[in-house]
N, C-alpha and C. Protein backbone atom coordinates (compact mmCIF):
# COMPACT_ATOMS: atom_id res chain seq x y z
N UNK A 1 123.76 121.29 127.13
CA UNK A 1 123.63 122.08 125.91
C UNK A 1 123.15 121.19 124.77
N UNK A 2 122.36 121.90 123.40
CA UNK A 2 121.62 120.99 122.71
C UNK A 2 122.20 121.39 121.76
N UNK A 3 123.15 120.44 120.99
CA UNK A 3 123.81 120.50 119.72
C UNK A 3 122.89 120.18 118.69
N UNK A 4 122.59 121.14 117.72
CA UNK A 4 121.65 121.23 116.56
C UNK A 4 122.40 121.32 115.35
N UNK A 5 122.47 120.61 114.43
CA UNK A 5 123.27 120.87 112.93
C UNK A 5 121.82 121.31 111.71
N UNK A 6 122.07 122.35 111.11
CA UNK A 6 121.12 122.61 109.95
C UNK A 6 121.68 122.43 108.54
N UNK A 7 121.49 121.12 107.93
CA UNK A 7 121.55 121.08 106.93
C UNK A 7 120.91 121.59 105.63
N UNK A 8 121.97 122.37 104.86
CA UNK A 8 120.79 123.40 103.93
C UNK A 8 120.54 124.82 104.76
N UNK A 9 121.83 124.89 105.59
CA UNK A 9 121.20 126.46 106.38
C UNK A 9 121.01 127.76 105.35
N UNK A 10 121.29 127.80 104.32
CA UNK A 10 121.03 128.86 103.58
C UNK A 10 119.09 128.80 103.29
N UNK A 11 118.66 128.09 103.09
CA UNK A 11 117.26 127.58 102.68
C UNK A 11 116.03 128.86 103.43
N UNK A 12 115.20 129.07 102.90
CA UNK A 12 114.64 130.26 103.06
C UNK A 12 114.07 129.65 104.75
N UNK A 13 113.26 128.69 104.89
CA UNK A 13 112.62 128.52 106.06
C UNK A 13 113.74 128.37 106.94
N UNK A 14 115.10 127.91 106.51
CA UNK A 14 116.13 127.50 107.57
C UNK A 14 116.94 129.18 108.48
N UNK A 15 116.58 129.50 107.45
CA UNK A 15 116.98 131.00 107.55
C UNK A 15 115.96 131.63 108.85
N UNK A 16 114.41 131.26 109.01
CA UNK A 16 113.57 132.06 109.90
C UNK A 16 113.70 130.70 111.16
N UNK A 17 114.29 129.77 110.67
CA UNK A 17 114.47 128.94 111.91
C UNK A 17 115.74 129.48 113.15
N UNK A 18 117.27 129.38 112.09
CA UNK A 18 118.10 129.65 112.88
C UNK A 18 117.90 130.98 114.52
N UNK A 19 116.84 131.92 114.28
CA UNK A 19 117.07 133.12 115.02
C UNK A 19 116.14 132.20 116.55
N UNK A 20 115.06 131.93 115.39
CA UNK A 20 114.27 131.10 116.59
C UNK A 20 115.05 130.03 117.65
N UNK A 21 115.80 129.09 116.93
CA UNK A 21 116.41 128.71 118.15
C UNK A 21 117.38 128.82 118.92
N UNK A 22 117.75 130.42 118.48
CA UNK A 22 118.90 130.97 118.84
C UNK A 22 118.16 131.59 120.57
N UNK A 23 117.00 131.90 120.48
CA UNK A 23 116.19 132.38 121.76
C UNK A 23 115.95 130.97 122.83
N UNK A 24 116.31 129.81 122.30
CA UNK A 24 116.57 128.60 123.41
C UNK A 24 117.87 128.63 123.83
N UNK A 25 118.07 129.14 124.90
CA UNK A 25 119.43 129.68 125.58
C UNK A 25 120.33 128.07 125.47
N UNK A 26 120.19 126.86 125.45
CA UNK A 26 120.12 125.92 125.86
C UNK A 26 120.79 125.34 124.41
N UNK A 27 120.70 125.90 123.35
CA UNK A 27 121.34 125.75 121.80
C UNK A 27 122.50 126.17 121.58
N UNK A 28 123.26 124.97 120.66
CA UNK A 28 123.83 125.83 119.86
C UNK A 28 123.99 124.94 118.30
N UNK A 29 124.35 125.98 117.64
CA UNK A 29 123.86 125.57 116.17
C UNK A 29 125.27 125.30 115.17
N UNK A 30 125.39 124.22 114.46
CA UNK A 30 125.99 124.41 113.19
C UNK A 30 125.58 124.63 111.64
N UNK A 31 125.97 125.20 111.41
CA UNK A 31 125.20 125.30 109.73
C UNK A 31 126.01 124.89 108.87
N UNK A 32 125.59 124.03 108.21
CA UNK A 32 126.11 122.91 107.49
C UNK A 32 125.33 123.46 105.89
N UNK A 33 126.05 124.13 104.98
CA UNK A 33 126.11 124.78 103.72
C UNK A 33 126.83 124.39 102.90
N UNK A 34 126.05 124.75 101.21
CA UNK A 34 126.69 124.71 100.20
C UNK A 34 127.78 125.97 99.98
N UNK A 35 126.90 126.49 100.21
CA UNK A 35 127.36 128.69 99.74
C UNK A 35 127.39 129.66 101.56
N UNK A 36 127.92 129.49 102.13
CA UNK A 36 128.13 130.28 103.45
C UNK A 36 128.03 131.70 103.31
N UNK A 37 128.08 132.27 102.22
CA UNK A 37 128.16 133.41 101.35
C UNK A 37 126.34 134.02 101.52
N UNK A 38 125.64 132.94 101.45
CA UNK A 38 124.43 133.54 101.63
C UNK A 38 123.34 133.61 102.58
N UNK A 39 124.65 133.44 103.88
CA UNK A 39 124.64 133.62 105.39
C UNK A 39 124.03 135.26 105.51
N UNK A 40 123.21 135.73 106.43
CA UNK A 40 123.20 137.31 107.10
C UNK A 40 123.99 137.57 107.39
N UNK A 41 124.75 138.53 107.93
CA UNK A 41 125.30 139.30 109.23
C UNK A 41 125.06 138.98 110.34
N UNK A 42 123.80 139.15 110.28
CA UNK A 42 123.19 138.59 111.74
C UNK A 42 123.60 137.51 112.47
N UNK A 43 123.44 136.59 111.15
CA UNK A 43 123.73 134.95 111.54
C UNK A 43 125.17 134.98 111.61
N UNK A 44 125.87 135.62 111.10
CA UNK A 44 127.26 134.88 111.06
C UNK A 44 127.94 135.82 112.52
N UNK A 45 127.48 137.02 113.20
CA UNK A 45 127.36 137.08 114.25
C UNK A 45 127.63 136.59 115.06
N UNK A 46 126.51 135.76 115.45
CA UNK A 46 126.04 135.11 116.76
C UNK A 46 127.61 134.26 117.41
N UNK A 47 127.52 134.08 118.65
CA UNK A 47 128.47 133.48 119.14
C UNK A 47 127.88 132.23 119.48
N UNK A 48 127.09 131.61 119.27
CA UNK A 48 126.40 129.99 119.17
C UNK A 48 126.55 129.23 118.00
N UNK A 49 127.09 129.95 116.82
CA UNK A 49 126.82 129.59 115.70
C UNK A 49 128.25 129.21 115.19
N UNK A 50 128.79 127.95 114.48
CA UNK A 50 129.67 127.11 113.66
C UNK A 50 129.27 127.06 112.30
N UNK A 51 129.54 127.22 111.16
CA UNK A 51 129.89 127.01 110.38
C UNK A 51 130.55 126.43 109.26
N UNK A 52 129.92 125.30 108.52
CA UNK A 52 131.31 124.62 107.58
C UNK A 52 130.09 124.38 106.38
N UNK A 53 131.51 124.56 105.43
CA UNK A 53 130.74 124.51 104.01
C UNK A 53 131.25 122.62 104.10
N UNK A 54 129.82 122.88 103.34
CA UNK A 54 129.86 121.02 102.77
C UNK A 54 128.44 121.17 101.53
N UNK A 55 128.90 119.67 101.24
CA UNK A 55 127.47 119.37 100.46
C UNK A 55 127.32 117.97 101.21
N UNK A 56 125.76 117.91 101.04
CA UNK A 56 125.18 116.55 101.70
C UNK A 56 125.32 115.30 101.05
N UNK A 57 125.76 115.10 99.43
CA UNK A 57 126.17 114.37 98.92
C UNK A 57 127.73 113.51 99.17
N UNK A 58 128.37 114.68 99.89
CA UNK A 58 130.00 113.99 100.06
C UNK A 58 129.80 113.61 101.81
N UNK A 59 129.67 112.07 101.40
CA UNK A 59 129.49 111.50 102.86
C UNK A 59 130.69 112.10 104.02
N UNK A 60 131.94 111.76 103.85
CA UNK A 60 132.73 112.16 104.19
C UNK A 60 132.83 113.33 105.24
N UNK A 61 132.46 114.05 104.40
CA UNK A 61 132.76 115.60 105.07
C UNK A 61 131.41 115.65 105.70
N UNK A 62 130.14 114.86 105.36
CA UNK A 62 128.60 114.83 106.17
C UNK A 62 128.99 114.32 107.64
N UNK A 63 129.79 113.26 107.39
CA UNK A 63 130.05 112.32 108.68
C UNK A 63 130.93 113.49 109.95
N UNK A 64 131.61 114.00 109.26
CA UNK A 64 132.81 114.98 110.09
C UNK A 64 132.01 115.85 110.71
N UNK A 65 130.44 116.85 110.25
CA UNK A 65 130.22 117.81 110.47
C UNK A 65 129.53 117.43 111.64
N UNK A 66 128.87 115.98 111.78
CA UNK A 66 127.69 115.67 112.61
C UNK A 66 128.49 115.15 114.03
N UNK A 67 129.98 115.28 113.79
CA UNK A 67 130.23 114.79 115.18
C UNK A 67 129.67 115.49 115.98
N UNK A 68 129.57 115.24 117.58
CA UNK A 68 128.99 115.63 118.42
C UNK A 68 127.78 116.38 118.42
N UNK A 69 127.00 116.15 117.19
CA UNK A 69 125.62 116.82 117.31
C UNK A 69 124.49 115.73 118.05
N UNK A 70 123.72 116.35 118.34
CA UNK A 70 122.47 115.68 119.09
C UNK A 70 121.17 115.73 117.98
N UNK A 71 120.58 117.03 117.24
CA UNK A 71 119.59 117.01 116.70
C UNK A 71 119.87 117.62 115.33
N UNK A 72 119.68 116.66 114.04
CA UNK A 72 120.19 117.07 112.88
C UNK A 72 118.74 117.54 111.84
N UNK A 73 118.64 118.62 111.97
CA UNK A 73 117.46 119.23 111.18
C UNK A 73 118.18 119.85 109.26
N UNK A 74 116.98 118.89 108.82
CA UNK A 74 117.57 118.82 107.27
C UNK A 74 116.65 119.53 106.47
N UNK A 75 116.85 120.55 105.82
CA UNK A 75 116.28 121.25 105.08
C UNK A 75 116.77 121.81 103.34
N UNK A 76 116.62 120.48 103.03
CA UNK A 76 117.55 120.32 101.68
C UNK A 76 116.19 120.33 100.21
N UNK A 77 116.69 120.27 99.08
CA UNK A 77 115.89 120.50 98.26
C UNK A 77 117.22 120.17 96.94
N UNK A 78 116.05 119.63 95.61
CA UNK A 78 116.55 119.71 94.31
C UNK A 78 116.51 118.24 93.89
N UNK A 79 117.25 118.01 93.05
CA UNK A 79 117.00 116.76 92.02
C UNK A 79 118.02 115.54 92.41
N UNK A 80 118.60 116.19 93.50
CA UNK A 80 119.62 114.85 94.02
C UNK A 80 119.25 114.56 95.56
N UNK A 81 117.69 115.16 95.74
CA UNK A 81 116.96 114.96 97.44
C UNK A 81 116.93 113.33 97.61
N UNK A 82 117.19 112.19 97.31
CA UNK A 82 117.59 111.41 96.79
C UNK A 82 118.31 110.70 97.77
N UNK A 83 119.86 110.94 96.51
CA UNK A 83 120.67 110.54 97.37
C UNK A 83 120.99 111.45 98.76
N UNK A 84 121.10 112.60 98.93
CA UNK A 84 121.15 113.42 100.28
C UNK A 84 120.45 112.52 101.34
N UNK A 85 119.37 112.37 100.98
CA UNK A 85 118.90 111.34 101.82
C UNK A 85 119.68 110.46 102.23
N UNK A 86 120.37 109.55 101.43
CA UNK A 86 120.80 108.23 101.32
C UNK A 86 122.17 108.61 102.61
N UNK A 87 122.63 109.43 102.21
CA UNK A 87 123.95 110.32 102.43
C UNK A 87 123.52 110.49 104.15
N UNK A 88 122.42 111.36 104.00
CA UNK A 88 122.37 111.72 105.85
C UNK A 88 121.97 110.36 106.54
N UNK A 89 121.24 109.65 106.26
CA UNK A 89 121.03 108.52 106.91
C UNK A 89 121.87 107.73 107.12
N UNK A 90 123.14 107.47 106.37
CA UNK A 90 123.92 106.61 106.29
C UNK A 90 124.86 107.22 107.07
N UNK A 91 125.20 108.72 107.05
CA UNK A 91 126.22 109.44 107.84
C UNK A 91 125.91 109.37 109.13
N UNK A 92 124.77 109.43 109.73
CA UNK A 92 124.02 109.63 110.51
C UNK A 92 124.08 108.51 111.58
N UNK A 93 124.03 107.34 111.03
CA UNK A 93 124.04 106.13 111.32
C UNK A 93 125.81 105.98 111.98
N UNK A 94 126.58 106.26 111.39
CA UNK A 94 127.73 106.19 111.25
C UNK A 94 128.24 107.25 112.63
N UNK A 95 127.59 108.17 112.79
CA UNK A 95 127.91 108.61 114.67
C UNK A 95 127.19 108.58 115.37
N UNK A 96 125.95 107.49 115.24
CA UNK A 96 125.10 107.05 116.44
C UNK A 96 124.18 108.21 116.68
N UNK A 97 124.23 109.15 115.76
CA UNK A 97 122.82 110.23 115.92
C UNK A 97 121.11 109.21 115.31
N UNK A 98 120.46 110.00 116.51
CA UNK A 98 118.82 109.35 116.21
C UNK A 98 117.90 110.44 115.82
N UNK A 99 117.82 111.27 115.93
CA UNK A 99 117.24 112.41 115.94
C UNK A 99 117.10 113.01 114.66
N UNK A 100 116.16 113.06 113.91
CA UNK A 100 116.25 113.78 112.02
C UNK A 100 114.89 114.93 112.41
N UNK A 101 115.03 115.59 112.09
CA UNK A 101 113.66 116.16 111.00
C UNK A 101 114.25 117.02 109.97
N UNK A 102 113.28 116.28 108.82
CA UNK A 102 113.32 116.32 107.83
C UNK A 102 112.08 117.01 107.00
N UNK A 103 112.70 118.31 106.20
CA UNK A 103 111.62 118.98 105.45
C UNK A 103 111.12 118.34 104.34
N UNK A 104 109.84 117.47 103.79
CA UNK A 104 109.28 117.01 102.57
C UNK A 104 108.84 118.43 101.68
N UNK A 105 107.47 117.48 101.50
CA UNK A 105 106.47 118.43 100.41
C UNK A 105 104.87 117.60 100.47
N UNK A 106 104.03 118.37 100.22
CA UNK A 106 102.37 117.83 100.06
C UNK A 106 102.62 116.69 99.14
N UNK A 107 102.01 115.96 99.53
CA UNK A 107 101.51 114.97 98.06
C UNK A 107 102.39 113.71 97.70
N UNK A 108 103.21 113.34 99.21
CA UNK A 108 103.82 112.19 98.50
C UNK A 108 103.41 110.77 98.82
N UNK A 109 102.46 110.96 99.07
CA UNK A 109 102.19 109.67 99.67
C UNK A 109 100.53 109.77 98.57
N UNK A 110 100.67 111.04 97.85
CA UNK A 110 99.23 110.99 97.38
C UNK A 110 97.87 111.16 98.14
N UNK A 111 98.08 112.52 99.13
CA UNK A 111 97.26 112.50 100.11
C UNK A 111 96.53 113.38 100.30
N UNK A 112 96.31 114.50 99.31
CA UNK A 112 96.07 115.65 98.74
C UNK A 112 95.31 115.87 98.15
N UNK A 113 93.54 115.65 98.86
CA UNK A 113 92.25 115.18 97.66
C UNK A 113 91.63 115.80 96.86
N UNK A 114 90.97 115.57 96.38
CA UNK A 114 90.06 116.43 95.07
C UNK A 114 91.14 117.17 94.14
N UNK A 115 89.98 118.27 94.06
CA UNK A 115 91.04 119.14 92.74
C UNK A 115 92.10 119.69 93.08
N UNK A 116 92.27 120.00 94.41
CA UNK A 116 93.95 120.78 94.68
C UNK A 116 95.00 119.54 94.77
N UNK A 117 94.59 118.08 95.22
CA UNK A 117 95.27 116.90 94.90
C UNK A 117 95.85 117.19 93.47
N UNK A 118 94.88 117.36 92.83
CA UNK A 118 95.20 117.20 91.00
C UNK A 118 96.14 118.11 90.39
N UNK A 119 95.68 119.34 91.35
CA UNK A 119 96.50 120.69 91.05
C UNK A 119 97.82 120.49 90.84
N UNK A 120 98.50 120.05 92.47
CA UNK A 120 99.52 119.72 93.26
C UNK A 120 99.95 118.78 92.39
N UNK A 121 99.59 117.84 91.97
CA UNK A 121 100.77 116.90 91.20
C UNK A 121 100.53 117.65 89.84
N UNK A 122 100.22 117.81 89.11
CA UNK A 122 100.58 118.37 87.88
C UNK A 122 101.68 119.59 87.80
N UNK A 123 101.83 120.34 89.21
CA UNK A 123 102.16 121.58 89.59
C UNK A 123 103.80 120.83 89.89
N UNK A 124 103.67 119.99 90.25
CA UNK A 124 105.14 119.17 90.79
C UNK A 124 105.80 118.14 90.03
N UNK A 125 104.89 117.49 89.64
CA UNK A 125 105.76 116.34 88.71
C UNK A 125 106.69 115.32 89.26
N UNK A 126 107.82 115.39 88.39
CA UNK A 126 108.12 114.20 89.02
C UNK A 126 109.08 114.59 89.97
N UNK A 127 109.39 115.98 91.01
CA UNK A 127 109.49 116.24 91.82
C UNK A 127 108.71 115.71 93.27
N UNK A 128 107.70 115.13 93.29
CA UNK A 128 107.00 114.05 94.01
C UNK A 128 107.58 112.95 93.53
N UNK A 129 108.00 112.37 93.28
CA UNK A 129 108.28 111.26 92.62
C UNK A 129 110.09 111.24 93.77
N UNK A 130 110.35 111.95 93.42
CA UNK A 130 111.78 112.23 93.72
C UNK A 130 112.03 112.46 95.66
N UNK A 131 111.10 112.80 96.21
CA UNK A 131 110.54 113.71 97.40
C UNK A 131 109.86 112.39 97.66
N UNK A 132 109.47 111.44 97.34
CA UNK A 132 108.72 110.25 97.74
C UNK A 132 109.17 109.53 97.92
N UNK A 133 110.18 109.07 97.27
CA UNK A 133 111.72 108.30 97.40
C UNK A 133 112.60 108.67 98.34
N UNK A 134 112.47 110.00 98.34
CA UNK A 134 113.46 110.20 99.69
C UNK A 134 112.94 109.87 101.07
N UNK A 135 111.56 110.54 101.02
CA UNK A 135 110.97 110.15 102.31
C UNK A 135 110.75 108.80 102.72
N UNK A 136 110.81 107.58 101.78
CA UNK A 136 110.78 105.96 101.83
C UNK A 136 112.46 105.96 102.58
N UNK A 137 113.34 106.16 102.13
CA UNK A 137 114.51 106.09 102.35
C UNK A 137 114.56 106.34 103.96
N UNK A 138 113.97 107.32 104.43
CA UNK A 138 114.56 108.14 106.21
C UNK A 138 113.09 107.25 106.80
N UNK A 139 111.84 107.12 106.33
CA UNK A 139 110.74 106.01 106.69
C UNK A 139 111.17 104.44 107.31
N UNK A 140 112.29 103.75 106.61
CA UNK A 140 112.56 102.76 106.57
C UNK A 140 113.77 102.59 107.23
N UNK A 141 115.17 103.42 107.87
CA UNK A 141 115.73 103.77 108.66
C UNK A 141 115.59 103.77 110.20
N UNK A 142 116.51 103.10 110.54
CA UNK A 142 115.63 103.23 112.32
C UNK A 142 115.99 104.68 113.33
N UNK A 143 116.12 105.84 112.76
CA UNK A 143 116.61 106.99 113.08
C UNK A 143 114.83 107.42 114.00
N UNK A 144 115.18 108.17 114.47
CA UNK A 144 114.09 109.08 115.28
C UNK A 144 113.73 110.10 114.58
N UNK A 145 112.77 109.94 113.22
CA UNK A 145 112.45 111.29 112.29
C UNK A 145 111.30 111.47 112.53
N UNK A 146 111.16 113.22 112.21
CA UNK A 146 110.09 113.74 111.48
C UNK A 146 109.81 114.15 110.57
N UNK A 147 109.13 113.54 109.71
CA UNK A 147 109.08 114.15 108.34
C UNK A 147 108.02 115.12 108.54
N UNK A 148 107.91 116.52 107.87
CA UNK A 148 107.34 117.43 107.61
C UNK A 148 107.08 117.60 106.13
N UNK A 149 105.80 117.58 105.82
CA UNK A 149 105.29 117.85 104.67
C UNK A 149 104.33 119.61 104.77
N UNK A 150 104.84 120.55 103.89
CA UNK A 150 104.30 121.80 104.13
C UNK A 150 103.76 121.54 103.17
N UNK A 151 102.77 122.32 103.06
CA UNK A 151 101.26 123.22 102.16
C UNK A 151 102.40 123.93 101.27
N UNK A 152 101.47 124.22 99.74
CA UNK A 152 102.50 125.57 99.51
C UNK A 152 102.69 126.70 100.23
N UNK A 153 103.75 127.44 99.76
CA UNK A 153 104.48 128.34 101.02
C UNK A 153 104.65 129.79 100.60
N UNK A 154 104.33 130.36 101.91
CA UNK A 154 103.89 131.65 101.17
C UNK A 154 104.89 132.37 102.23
N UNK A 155 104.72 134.28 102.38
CA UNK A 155 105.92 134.63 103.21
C UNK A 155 105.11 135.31 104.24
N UNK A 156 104.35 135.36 104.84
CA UNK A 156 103.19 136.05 105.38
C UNK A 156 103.82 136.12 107.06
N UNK A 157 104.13 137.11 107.43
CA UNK A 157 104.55 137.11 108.61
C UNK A 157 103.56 136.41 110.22
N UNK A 158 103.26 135.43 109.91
CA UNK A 158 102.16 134.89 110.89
C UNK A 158 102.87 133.43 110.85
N UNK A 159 102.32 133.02 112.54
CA UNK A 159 102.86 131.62 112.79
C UNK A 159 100.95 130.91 112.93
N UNK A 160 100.26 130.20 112.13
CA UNK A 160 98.88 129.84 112.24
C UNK A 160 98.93 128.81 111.44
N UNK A 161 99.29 127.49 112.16
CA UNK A 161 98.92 126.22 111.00
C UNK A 161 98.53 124.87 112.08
N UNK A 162 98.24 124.12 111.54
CA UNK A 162 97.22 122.88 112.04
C UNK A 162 98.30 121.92 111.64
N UNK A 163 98.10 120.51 111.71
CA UNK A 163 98.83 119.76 111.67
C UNK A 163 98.17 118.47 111.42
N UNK A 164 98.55 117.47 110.08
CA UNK A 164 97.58 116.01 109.44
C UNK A 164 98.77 115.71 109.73
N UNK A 165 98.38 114.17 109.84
CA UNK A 165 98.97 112.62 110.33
C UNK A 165 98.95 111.95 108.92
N UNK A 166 99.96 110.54 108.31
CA UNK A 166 100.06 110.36 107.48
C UNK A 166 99.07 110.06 106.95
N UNK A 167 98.18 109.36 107.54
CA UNK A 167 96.96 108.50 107.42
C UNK A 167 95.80 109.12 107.13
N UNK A 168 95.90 110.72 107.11
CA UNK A 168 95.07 111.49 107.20
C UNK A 168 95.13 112.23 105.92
N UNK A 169 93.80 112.72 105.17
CA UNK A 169 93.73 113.68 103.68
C UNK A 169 94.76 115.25 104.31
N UNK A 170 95.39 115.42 103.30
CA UNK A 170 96.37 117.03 103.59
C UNK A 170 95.49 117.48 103.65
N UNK A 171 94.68 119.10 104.43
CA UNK A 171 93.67 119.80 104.57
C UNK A 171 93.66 121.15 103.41
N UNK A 172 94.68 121.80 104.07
CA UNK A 172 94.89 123.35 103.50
C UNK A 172 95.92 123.26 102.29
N UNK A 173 95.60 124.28 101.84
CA UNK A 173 96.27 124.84 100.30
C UNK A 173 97.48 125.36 100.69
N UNK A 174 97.78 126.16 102.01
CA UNK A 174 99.10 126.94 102.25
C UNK A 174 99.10 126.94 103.60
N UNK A 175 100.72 127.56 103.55
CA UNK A 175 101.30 127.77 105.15
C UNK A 175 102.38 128.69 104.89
N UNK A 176 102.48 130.09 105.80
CA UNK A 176 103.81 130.62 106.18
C UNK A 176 105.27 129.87 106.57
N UNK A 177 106.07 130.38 105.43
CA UNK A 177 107.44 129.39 105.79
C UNK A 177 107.42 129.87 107.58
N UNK A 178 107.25 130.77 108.22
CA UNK A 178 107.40 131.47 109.20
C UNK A 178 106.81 129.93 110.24
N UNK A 179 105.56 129.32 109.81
CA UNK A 179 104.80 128.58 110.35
C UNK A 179 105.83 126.98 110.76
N UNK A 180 106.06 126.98 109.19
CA UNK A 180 106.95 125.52 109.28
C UNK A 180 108.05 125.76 110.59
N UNK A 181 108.84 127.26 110.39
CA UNK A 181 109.62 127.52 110.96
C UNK A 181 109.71 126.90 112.30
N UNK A 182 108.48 127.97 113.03
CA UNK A 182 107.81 127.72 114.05
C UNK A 182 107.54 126.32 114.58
N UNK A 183 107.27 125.71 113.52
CA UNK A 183 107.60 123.81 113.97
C UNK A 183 108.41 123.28 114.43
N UNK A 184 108.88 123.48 113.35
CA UNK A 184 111.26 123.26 114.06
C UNK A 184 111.28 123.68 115.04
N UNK A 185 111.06 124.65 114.90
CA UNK A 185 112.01 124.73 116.66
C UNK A 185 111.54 124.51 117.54
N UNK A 186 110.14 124.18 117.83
CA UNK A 186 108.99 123.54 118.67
C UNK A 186 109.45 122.09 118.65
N UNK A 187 109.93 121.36 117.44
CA UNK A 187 110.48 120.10 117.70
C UNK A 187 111.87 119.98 118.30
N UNK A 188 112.72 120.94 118.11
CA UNK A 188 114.22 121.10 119.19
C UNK A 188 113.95 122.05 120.47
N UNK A 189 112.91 121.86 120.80
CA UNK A 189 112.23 122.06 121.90
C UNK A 189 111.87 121.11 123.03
N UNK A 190 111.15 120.07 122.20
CA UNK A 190 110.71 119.28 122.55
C UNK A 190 111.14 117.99 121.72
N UNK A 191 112.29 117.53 121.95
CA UNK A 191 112.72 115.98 120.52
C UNK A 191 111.63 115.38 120.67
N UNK A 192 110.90 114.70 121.66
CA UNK A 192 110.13 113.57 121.99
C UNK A 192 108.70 113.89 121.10
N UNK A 193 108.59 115.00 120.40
CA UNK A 193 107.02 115.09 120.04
C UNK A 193 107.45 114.17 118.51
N UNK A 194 106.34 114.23 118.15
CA UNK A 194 105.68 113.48 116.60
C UNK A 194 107.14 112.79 115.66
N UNK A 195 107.81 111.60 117.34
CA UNK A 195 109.01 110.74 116.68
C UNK A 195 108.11 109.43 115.94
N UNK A 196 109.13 109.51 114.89
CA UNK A 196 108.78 108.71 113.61
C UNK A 196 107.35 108.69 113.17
N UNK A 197 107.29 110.17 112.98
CA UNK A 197 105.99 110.14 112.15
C UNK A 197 105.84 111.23 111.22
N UNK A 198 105.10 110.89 110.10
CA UNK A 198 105.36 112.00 108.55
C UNK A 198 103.67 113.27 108.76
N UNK A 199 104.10 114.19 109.31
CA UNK A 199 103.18 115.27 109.19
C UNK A 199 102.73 116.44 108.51
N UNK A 200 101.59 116.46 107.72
CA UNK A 200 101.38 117.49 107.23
C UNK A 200 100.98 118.88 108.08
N UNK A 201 101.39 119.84 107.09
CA UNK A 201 101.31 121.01 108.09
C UNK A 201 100.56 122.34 106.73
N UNK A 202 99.68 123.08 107.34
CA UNK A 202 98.90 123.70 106.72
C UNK A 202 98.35 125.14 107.68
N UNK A 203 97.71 126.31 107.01
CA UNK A 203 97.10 127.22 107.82
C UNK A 203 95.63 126.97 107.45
N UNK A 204 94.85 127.10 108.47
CA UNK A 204 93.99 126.52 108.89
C UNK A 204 92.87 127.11 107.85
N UNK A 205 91.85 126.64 107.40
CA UNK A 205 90.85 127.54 106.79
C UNK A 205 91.15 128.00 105.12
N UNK A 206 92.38 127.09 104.80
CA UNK A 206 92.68 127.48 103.03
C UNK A 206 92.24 126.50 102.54
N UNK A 207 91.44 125.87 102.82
CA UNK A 207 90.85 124.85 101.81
C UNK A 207 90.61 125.06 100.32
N UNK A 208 90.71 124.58 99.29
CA UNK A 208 90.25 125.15 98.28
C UNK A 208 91.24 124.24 96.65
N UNK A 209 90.54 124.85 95.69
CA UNK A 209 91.51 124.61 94.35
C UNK A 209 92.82 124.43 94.17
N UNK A 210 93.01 126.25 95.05
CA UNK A 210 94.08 126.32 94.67
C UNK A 210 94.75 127.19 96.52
N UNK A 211 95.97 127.45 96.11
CA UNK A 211 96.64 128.70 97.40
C UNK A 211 95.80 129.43 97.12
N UNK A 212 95.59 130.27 98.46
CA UNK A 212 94.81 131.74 98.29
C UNK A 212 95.79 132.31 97.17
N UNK A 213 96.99 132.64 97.60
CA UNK A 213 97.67 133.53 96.72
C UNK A 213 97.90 133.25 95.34
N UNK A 214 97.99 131.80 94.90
CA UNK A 214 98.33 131.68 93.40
C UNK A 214 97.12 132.28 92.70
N UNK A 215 95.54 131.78 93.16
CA UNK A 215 93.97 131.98 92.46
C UNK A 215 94.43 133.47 92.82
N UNK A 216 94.89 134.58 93.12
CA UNK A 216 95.36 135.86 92.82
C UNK A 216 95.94 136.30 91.70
């Protein structure tokens, strides 16, 4: 059986992940939350599914949740992505888990060319800044990560996105959270794909200024 912990399970993409790898008979999941409160029905359901409120900042209770997990998928966000970082890596470390993927953002490595490059950081600030630091932090760690960097994110019920290497210009303007989704669980599918490496992820053919949907 494949013990999966979702950190940040309330999180909109974590939300279209959980069902998905609920269809790998072979799972089972903890959700590791601020607010459990803004769990489904659905989800709180399932008989695969554990539950504990935490925050990723209190090592402590990080270290307790990850016992016996195998694959710790982090889908965290805000102005302390930071230390959370600091927090899962170090917790992480602390029960011999190797296994991360980890949700970023476009643009931290500055990889995002021309004018939607320009867009994108003015649009973010020093939220790249913050998201760049974290990703140095789980980069420099000897854990088994993937960092995922999404396109902006739209809700479009379609799984259609391509996939850049660090080394490589970000392509597209957007991606269905549905898409990222679709990643995840393709990576607790398969642990062994794209270990220790930071990937951008995009739908194919949005090249441009801006998102299709924002130039709307």
């Amino acid at each position: 059986m494949k013990r999966v912990i979702i950190l940040g399970a309330a999180g909109q993409i974590a939300k279209l992940v959980e069902p998905m790898l609920l269809t790998q008979h072979d799972v089972r999941l903890t959700l590791f939350l601020r607010h459990p409160e803004k769990l489904t029905d659905s989800a709180l359901d399932k008989k695969r599914i554990k539950i504990i409120t935490g925050d990723c900042t209190h090592y402590t209770k990080l270290v307790a949740a990850l016992a016996d997990q195998d694959i710790v998928y982090a889908n965290l966000a805000g102005k302390d992505i930071e230390t959370q970082a600091e927090t899962v890596v170090k917790a992480m470390r602390a029960q011999g888990l190797r296994r991360l993927i980890w949700i970023s953002t476009l643009g931290i490595y500055d990889e995002v060319p021309g004018e939607f490059g320009q867009w994108n950081r003015d649009m973010l600030g020093g939220y790249l800044e913050a998201y760049s630091a974290a990703a140095a932090i789980i980069e420099h760690s000897v854990l088994d990560y993937t960092l995922i960097r999404p396109a902006w994110l739209q809700d479009k019920d379609e799984v259609n996105y391509e996939i850049t290497s660090k080394k490589e210009p970000f392509k597209g303007t957007e991606v269905s959270r549905k898409s990222v989704a679709a990643l995840v669980a393709s990576l607790v599918a398969d642990p062994t794909a794209y270990v220790r490496q930071s990937i951008g992820i995009d739908k194919p053919g949005t090249t441009g200024a801006r998102p299709l949907w924002y130039a709307k």
